[in-house]
ModelCIF file with pLDDT and N, C-alpha, C, O atoms, coordinates in Angstrom:
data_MODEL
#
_entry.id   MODEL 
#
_entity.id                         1 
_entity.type                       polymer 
_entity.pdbx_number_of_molecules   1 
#
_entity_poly.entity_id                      1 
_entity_poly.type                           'polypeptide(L)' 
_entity_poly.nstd_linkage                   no 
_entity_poly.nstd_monomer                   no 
_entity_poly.pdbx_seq_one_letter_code       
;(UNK)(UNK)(UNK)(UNK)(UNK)(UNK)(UNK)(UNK)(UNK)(UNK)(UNK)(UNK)(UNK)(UNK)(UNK)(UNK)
(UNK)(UNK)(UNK)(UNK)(UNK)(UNK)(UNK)(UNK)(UNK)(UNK)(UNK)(UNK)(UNK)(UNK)(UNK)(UNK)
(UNK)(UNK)(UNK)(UNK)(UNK)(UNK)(UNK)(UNK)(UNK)(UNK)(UNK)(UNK)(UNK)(UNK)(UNK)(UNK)
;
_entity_poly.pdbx_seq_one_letter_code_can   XXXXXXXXXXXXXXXXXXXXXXXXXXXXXXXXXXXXXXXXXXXXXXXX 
_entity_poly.pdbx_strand_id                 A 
#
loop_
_entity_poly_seq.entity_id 
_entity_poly_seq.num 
_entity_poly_seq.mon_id 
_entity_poly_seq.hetero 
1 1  UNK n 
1 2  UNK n 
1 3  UNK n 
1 4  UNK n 
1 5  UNK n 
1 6  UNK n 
1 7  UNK n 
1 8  UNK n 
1 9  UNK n 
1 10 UNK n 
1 11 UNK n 
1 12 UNK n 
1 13 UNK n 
1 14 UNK n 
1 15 UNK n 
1 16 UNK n 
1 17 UNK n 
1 18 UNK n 
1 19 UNK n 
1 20 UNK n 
1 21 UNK n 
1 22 UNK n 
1 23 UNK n 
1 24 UNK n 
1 25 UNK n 
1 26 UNK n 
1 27 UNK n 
1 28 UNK n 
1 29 UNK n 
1 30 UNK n 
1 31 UNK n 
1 32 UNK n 
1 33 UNK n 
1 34 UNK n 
1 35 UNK n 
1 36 UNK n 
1 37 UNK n 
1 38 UNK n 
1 39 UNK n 
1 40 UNK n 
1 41 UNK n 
1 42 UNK n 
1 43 UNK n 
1 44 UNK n 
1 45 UNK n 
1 46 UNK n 
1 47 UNK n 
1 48 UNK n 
#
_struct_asym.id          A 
_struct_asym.entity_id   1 
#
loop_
_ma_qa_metric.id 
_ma_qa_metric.mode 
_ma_qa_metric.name 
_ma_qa_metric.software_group_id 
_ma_qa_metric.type 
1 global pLDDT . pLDDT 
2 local  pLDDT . pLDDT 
#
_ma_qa_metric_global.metric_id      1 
_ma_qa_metric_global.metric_value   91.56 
_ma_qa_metric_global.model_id       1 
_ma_qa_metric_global.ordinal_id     1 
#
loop_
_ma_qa_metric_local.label_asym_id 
_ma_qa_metric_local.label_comp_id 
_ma_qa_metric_local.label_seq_id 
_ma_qa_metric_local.metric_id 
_ma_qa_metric_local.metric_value 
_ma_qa_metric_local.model_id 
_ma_qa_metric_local.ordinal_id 
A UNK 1  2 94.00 1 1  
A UNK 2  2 95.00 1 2  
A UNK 3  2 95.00 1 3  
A UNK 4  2 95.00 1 4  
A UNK 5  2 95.00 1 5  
A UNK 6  2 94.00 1 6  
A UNK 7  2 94.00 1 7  
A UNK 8  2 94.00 1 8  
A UNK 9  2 91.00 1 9  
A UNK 10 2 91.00 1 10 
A UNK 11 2 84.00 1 11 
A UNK 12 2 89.00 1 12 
A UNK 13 2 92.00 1 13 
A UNK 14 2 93.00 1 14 
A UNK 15 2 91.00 1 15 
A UNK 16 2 93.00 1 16 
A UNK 17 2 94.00 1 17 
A UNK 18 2 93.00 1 18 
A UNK 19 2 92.00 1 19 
A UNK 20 2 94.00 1 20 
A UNK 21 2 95.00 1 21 
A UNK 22 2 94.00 1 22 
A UNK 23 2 94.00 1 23 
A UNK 24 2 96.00 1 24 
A UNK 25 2 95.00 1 25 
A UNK 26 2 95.00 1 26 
A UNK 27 2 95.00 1 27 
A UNK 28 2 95.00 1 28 
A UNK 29 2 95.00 1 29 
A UNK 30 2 94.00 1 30 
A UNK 31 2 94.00 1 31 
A UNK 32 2 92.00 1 32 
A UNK 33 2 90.00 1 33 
A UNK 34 2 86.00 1 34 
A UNK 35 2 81.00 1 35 
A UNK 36 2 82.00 1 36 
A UNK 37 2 78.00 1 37 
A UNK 38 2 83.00 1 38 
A UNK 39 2 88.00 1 39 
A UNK 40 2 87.00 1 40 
A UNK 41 2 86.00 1 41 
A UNK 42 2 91.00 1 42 
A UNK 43 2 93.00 1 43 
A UNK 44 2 90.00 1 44 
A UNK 45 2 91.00 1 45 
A UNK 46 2 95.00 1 46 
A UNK 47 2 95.00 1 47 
A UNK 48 2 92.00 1 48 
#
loop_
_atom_site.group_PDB 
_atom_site.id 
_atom_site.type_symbol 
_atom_site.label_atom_id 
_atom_site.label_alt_id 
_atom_site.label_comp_id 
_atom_site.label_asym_id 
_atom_site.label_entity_id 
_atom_site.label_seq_id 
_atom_site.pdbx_PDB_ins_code 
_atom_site.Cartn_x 
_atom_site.Cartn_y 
_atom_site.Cartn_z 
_atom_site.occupancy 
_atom_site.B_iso_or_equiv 
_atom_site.pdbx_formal_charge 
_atom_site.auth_seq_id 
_atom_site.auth_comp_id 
_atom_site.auth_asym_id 
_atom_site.auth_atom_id 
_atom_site.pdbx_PDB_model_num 
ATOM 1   N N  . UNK A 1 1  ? -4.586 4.356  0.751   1.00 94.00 ? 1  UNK A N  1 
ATOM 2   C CA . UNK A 1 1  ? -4.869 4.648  2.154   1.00 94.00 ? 1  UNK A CA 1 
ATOM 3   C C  . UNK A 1 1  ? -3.932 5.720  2.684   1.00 94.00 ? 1  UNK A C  1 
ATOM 4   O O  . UNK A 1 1  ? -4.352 6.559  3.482   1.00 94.00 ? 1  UNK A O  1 
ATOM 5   N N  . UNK A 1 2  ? -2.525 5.713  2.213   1.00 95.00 ? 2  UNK A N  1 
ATOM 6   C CA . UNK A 1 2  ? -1.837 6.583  2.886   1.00 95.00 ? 2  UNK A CA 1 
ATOM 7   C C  . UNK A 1 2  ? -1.760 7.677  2.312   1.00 95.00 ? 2  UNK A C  1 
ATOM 8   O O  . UNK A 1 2  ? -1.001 8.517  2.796   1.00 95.00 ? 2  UNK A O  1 
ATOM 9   N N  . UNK A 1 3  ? -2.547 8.000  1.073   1.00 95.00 ? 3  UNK A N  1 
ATOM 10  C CA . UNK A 1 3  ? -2.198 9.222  0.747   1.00 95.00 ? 3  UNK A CA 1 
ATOM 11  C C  . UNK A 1 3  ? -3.772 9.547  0.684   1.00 95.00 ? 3  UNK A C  1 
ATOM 12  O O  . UNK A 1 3  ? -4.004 10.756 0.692   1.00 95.00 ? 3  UNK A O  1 
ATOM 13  N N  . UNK A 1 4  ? -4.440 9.052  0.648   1.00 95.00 ? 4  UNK A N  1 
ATOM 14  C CA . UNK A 1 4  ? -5.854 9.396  1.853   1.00 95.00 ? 4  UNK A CA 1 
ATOM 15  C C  . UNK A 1 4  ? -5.402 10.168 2.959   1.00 95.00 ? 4  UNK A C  1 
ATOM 16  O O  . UNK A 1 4  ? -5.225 11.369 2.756   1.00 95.00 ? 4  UNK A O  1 
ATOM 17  N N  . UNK A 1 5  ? -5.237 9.818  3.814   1.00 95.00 ? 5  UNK A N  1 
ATOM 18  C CA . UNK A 1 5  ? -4.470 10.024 5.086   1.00 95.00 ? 5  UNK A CA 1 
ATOM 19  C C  . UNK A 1 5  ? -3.607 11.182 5.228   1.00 95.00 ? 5  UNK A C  1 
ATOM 20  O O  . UNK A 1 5  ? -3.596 11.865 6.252   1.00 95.00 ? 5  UNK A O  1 
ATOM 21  N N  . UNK A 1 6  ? -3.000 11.373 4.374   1.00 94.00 ? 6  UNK A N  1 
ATOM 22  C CA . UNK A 1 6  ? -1.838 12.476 4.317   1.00 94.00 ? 6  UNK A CA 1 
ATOM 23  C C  . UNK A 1 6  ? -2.864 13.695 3.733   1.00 94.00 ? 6  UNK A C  1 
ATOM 24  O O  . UNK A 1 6  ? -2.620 14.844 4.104   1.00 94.00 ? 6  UNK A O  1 
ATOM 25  N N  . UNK A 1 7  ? -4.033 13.450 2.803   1.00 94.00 ? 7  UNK A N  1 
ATOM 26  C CA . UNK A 1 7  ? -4.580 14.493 2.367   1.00 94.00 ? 7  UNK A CA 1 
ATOM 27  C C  . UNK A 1 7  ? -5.579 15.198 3.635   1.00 94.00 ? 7  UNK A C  1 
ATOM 28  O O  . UNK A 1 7  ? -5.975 16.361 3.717   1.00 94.00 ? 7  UNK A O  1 
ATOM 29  N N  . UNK A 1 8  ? -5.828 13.988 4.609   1.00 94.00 ? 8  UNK A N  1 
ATOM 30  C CA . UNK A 1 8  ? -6.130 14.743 5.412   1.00 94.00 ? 8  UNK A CA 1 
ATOM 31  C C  . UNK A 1 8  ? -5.469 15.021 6.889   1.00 94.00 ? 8  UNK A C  1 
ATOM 32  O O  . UNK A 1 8  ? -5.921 15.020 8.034   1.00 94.00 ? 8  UNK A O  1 
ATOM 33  N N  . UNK A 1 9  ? -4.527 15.196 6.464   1.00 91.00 ? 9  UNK A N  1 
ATOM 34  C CA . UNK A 1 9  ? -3.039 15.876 7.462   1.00 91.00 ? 9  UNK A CA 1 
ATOM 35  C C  . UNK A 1 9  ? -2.087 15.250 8.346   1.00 91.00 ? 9  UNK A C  1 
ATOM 36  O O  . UNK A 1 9  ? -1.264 15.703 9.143   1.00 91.00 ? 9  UNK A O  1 
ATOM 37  N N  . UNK A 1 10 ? -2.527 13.715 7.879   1.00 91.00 ? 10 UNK A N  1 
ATOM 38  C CA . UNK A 1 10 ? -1.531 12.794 8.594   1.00 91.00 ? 10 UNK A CA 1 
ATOM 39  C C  . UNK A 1 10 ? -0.157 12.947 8.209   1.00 91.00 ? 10 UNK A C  1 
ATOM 40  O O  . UNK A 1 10 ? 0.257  12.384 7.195   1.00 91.00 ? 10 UNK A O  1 
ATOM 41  N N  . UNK A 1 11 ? 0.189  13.277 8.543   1.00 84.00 ? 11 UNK A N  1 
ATOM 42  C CA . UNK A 1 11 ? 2.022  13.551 7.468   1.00 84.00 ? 11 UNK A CA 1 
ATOM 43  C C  . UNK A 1 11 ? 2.889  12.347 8.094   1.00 84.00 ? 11 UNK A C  1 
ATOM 44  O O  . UNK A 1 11 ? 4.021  12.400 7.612   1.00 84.00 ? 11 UNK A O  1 
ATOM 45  N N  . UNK A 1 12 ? 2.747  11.259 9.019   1.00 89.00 ? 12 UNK A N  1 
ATOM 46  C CA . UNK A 1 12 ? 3.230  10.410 9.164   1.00 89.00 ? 12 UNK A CA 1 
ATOM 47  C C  . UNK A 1 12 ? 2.837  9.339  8.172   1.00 89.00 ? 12 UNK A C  1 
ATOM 48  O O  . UNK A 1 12 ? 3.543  8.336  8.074   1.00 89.00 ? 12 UNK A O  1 
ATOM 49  N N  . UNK A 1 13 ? 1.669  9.500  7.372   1.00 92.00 ? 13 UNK A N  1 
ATOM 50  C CA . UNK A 1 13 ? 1.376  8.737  6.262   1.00 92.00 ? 13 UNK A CA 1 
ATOM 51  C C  . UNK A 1 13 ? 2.351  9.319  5.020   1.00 92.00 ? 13 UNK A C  1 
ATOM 52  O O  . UNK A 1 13 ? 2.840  8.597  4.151   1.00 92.00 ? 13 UNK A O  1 
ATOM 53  N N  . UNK A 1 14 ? 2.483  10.396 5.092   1.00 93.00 ? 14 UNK A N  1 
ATOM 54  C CA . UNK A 1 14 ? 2.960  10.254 3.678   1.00 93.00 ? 14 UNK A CA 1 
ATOM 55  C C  . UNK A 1 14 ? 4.706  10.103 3.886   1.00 93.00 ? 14 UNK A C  1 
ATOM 56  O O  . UNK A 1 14 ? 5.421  10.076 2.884   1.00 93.00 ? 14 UNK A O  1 
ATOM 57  N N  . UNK A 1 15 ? 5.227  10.020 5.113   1.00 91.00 ? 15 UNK A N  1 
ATOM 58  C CA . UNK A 1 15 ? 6.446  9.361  5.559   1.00 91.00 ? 15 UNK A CA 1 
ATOM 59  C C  . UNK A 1 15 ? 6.970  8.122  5.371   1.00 91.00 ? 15 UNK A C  1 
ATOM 60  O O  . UNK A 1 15 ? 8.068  7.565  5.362   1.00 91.00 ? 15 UNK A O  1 
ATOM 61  N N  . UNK A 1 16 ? 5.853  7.884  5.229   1.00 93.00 ? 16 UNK A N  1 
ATOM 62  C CA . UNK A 1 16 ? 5.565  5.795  4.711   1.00 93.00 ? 16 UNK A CA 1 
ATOM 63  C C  . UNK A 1 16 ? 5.652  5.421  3.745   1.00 93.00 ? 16 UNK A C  1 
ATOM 64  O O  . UNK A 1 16 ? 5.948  4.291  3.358   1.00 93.00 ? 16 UNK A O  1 
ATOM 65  N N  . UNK A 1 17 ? 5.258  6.855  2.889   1.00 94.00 ? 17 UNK A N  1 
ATOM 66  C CA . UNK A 1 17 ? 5.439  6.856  1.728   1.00 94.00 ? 17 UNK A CA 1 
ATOM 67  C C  . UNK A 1 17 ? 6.358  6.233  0.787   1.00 94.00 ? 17 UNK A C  1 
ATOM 68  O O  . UNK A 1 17 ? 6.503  5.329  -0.035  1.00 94.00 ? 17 UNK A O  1 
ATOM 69  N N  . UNK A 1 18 ? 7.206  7.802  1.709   1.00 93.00 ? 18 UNK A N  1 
ATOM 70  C CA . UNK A 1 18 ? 8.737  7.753  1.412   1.00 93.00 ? 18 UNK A CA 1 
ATOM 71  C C  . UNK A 1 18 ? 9.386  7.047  1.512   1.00 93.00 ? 18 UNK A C  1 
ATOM 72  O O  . UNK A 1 18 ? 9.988  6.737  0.484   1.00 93.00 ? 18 UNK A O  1 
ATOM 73  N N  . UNK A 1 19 ? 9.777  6.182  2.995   1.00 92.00 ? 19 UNK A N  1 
ATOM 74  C CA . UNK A 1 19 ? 10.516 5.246  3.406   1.00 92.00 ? 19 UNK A CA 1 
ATOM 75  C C  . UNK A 1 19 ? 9.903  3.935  1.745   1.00 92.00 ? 19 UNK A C  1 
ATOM 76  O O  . UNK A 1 19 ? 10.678 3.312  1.019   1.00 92.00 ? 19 UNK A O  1 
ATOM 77  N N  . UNK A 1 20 ? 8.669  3.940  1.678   1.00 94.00 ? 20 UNK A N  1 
ATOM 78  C CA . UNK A 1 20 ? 8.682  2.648  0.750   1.00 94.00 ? 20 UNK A CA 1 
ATOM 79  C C  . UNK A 1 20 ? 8.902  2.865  -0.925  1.00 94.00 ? 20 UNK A C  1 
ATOM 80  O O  . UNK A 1 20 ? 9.014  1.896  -1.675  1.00 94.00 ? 20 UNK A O  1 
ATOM 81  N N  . UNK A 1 21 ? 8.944  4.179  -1.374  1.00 95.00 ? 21 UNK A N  1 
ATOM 82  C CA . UNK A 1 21 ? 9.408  4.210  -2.789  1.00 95.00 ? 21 UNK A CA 1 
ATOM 83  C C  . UNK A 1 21 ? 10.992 5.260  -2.930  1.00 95.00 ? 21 UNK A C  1 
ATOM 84  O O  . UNK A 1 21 ? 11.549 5.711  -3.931  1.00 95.00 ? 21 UNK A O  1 
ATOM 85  N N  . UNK A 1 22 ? 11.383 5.374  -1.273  1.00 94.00 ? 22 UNK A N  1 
ATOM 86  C CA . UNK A 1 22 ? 12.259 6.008  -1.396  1.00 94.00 ? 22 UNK A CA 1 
ATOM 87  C C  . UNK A 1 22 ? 13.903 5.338  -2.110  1.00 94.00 ? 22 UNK A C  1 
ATOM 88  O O  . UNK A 1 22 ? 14.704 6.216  -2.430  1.00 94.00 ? 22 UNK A O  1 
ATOM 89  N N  . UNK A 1 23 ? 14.211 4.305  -2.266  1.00 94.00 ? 23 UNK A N  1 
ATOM 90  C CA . UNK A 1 23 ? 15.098 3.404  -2.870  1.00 94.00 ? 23 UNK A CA 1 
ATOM 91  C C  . UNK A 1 23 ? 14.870 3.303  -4.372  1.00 94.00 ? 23 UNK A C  1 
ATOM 92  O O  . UNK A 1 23 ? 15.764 3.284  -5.218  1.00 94.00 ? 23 UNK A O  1 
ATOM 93  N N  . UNK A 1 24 ? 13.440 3.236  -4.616  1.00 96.00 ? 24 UNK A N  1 
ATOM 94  C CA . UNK A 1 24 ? 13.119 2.888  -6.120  1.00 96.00 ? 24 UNK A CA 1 
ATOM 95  C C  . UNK A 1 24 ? 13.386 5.051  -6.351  1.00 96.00 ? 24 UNK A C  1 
ATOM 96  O O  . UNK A 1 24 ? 13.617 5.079  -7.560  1.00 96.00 ? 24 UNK A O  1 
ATOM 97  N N  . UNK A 1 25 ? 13.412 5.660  -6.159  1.00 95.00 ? 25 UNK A N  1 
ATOM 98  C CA . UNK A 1 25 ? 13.362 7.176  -6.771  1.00 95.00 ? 25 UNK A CA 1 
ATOM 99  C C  . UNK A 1 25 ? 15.252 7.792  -6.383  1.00 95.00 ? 25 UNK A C  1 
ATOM 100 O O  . UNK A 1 25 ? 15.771 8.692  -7.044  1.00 95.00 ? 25 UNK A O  1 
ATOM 101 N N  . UNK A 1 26 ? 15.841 7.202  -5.442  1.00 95.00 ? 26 UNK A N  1 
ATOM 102 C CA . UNK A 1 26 ? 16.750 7.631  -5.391  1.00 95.00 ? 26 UNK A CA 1 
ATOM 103 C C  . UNK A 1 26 ? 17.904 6.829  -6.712  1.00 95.00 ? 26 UNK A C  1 
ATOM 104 O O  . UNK A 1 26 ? 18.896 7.333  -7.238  1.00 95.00 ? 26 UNK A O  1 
ATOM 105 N N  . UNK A 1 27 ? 17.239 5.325  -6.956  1.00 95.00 ? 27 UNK A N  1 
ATOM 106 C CA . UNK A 1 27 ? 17.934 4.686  -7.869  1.00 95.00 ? 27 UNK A CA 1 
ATOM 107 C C  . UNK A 1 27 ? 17.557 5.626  -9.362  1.00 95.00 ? 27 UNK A C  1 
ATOM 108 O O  . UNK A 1 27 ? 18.464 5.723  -10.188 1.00 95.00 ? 27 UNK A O  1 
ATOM 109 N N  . UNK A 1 28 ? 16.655 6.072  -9.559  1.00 95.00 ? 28 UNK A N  1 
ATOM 110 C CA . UNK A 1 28 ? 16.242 6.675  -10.687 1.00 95.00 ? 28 UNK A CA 1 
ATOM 111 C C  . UNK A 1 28 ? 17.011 7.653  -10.846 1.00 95.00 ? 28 UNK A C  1 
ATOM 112 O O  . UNK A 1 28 ? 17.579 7.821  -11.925 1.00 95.00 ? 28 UNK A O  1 
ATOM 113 N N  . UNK A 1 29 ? 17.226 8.724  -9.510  1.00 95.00 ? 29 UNK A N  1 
ATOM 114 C CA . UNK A 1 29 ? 17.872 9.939  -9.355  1.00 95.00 ? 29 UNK A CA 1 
ATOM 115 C C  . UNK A 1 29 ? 19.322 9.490  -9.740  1.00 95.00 ? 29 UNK A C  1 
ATOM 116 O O  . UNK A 1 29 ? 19.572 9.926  -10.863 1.00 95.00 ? 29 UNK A O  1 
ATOM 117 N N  . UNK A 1 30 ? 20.054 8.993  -9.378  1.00 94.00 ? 30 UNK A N  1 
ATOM 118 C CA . UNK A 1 30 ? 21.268 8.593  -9.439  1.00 94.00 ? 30 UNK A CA 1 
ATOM 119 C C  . UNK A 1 30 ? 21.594 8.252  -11.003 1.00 94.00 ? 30 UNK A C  1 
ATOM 120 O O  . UNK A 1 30 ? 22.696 8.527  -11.478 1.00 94.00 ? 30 UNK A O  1 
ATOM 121 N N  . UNK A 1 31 ? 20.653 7.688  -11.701 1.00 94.00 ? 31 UNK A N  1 
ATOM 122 C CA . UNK A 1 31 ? 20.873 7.538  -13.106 1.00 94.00 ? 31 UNK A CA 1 
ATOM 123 C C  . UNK A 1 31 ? 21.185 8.779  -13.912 1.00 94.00 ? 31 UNK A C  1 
ATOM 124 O O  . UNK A 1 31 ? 22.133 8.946  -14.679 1.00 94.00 ? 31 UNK A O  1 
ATOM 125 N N  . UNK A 1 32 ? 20.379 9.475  -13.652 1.00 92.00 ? 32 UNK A N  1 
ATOM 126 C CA . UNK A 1 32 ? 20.526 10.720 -13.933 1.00 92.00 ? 32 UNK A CA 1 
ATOM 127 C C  . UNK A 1 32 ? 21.641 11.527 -13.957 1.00 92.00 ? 32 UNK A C  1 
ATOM 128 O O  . UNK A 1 32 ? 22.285 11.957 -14.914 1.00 92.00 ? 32 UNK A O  1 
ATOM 129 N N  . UNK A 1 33 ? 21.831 11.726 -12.328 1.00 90.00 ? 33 UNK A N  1 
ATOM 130 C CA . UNK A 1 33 ? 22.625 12.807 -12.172 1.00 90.00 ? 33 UNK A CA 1 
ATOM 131 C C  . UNK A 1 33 ? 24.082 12.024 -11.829 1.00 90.00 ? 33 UNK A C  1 
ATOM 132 O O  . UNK A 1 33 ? 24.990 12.848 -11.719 1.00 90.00 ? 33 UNK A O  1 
ATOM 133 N N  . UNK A 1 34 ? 24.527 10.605 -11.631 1.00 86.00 ? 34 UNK A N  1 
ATOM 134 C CA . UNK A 1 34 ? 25.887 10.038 -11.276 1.00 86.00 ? 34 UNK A CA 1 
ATOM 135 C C  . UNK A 1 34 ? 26.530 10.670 -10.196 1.00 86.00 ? 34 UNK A C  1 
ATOM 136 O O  . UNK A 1 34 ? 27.741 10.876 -10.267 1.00 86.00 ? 34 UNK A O  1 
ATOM 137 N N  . UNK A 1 35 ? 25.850 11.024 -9.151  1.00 81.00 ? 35 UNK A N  1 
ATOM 138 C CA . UNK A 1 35 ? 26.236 11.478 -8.026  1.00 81.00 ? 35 UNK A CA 1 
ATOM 139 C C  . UNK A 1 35 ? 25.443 10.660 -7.237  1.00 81.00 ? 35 UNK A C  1 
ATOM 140 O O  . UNK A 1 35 ? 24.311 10.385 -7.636  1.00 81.00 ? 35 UNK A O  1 
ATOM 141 N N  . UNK A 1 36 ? 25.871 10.202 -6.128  1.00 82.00 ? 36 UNK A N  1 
ATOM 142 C CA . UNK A 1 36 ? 24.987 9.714  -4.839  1.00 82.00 ? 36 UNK A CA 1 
ATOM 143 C C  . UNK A 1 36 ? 24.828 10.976 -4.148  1.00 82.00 ? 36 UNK A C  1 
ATOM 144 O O  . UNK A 1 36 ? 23.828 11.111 -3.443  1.00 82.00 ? 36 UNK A O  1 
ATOM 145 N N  . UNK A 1 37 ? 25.491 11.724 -4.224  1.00 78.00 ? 37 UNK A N  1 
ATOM 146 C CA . UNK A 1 37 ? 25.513 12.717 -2.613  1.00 78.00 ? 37 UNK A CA 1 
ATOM 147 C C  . UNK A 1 37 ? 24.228 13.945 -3.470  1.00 78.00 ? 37 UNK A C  1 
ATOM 148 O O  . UNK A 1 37 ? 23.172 14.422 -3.053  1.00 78.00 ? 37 UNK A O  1 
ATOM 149 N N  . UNK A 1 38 ? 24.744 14.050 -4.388  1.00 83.00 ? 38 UNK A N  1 
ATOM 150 C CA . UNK A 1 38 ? 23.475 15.239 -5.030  1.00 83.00 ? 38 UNK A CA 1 
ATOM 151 C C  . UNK A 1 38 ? 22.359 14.442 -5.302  1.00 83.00 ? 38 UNK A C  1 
ATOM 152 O O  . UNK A 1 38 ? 21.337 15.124 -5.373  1.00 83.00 ? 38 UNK A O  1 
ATOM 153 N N  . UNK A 1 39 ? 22.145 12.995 -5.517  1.00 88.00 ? 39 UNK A N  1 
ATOM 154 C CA . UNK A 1 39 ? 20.964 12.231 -5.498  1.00 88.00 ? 39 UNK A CA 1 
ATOM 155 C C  . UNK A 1 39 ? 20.204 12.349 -4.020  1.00 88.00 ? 39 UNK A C  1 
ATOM 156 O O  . UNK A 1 39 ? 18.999 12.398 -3.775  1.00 88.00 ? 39 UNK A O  1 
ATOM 157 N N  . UNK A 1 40 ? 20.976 12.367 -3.419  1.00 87.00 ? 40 UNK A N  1 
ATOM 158 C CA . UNK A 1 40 ? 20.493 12.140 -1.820  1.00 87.00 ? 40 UNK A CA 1 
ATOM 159 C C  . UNK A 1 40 ? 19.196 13.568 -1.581  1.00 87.00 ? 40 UNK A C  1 
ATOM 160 O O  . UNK A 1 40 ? 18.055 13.590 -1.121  1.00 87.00 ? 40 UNK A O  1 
ATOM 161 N N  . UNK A 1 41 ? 19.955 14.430 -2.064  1.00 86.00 ? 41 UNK A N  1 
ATOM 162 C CA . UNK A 1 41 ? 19.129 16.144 -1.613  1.00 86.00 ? 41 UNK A CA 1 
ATOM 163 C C  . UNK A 1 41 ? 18.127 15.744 -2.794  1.00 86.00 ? 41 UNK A C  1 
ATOM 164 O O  . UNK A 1 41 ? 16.984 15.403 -2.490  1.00 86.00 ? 41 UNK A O  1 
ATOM 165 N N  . UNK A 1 42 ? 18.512 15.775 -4.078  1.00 91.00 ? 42 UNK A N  1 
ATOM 166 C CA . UNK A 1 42 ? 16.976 15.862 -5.573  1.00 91.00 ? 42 UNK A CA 1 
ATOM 167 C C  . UNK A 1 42 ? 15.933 15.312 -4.829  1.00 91.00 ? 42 UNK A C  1 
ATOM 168 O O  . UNK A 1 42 ? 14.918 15.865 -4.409  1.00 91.00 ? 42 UNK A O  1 
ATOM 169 N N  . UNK A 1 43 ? 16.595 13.253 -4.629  1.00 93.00 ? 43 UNK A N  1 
ATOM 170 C CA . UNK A 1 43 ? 15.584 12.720 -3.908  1.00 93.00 ? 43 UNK A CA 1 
ATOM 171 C C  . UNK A 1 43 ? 14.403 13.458 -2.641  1.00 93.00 ? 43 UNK A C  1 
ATOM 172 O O  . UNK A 1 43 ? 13.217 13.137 -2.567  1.00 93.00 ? 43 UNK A O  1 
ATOM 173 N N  . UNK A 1 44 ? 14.898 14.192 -1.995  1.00 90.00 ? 44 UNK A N  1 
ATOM 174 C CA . UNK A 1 44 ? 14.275 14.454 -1.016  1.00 90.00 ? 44 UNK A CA 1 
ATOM 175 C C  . UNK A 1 44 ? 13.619 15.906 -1.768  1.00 90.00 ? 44 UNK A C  1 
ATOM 176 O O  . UNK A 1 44 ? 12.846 16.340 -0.914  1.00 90.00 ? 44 UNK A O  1 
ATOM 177 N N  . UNK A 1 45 ? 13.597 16.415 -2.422  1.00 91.00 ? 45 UNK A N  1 
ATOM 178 C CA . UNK A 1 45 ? 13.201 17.573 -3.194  1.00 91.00 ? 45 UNK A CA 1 
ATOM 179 C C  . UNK A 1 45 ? 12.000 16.832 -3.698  1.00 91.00 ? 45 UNK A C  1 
ATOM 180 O O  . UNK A 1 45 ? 10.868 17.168 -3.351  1.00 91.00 ? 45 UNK A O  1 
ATOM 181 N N  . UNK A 1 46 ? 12.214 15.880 -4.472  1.00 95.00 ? 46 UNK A N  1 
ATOM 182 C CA . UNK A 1 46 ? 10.846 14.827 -5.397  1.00 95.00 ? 46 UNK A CA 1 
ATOM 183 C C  . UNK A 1 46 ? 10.063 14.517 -4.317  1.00 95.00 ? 46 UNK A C  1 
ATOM 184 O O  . UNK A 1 46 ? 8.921  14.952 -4.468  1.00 95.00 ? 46 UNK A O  1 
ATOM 185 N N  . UNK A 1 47 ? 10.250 13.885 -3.200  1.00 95.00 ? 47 UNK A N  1 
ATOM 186 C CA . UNK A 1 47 ? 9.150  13.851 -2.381  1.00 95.00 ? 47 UNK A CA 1 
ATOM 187 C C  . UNK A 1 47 ? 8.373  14.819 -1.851  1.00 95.00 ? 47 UNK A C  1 
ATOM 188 O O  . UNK A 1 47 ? 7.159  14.708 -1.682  1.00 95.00 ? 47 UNK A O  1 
ATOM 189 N N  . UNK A 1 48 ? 9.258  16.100 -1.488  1.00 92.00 ? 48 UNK A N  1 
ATOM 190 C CA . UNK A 1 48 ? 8.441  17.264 -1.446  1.00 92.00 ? 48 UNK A CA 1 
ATOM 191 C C  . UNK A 1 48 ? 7.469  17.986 -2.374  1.00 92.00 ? 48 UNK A C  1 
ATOM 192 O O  . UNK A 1 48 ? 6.909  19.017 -2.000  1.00 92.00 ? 48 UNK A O  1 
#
């Protein structure tokens, strides 16, 4: 539904997104890179 929604230009849907897989992708990010603070920016790069 929300990315229904976002395809057709709701961008507060795909905000919802974020907020709900944003914890599960920043934990991923962090594995990776062992930074929180450079996890913080990737993360927000992957959602874009």
């Amino acid at each position: 539904l929300f990315i229904r929604q976002t395809l057709l230009g709701n961008q507060t849907a795909f905000e919802k997104l974020v907020i709900k897989y944003r914890p599960m992708i920043f934990d991923l990010v962090v594995s990776y890179v062992k930074n929180s603070a450079d996890a913080e920016d990737l993360t927000q790069e992957v959602f874009l």
